[in-house]
Protein backbone atom coordinates (compact mmCIF):
# COMPACT_ATOMS: atom_id res chain seq x y z
CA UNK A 1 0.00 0.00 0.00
CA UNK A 2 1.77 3.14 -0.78
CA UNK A 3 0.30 5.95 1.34
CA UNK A 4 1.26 9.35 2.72
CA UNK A 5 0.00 8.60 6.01
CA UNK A 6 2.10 9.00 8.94
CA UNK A 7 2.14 5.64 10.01
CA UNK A 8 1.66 2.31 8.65
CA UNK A 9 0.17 -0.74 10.69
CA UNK A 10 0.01 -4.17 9.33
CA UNK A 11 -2.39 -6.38 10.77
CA UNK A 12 -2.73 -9.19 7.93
CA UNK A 13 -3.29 -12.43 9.11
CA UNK A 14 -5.42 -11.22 12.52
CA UNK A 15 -8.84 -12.08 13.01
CA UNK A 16 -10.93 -10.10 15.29
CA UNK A 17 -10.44 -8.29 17.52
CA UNK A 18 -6.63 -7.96 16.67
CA UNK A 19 -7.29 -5.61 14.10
CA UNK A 20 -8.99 -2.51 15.67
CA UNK A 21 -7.01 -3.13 19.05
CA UNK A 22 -3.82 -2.75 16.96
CA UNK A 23 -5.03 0.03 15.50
CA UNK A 24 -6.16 1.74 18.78
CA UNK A 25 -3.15 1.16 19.94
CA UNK A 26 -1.48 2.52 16.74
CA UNK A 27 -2.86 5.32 17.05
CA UNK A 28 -2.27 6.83 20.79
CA UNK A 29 1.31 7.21 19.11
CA UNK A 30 0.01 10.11 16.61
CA UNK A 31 -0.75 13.35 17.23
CA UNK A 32 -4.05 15.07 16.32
CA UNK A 33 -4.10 14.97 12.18
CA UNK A 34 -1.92 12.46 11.50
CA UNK A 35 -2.76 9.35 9.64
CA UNK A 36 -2.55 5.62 10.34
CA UNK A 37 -3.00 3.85 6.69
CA UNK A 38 -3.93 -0.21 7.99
CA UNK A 39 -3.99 -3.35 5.63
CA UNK A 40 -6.63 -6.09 7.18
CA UNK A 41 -6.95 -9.52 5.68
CA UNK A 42 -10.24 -10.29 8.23
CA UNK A 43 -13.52 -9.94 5.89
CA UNK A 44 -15.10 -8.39 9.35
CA UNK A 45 -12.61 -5.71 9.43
CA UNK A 46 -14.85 -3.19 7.02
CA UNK A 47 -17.79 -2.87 9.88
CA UNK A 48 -15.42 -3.07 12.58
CA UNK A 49 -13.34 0.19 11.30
CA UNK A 50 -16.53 2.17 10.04
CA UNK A 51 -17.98 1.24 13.51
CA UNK A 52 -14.76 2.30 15.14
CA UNK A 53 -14.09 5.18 14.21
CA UNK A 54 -17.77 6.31 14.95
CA UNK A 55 -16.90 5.41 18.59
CA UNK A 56 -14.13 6.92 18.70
CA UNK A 57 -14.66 10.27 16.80
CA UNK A 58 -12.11 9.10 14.71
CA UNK A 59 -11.95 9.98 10.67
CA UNK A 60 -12.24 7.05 8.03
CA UNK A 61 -10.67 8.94 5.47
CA UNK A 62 -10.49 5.81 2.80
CA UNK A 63 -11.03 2.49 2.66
CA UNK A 64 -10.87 -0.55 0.19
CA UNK A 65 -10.49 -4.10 -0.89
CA UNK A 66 -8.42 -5.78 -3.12
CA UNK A 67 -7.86 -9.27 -3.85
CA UNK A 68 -9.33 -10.28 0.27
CA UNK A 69 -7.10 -7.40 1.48
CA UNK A 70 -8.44 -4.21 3.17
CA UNK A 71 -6.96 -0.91 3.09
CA UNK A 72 -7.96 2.28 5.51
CA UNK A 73 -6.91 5.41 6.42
CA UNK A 74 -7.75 6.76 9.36
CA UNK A 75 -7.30 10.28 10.84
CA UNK A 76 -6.80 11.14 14.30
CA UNK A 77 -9.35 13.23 16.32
C-alpha cells in the first residue's frame, strides 16, 4: 500500500479483535491529524473500522479491498 499517512500498521493475518485493538493502539502514538494507513486480511474488518471510528470520533478517510485485502486510512481526532 503506498500511502502518505504517517504511520503504517500491518495487521494481515489477525482475526478479530486484533485488528482494531492494533489500530487503537497505533494510534495513541500520533498526534491530532496524522494518519494511520492499515492493511486487514479479516472480511469483518470493514464494519469493525466504520464502527470504530464512529466510537471513537475518529476519521475514516479511505477504505478498500483488493484481492481479500483491506486498506484504511484513518485520521486522528
Amino acid at each position: 500500500m503506498s500511502t502518505n499517512a504517517t504511520q503504517t500498521l500491518d495487521a494481515r493475518g489477525m482475526n478479530c479483535p486484533l485488528p482494531i485493538l492494533r489500530t487503537k493502539k497505533a494510534l495513541t502514538d500520533l498526534a491530532r491529524g496524522e494518519t494511520l494507513a492499515i492493511v486487514a486480511t479479516d472480511p469483518g474488518s470493514l464494519k469493525d473500522m466504520q464502527a470504530f471510528c464512529k466510537q471513537t470520533g475518529n476519521e475514516l478517510v479511505s477504505s478498500s479491498e483488493n484481492q481479500g485485502e483491506f486498506a484504511f486510512i484513518i485520521r486522528k481526532s
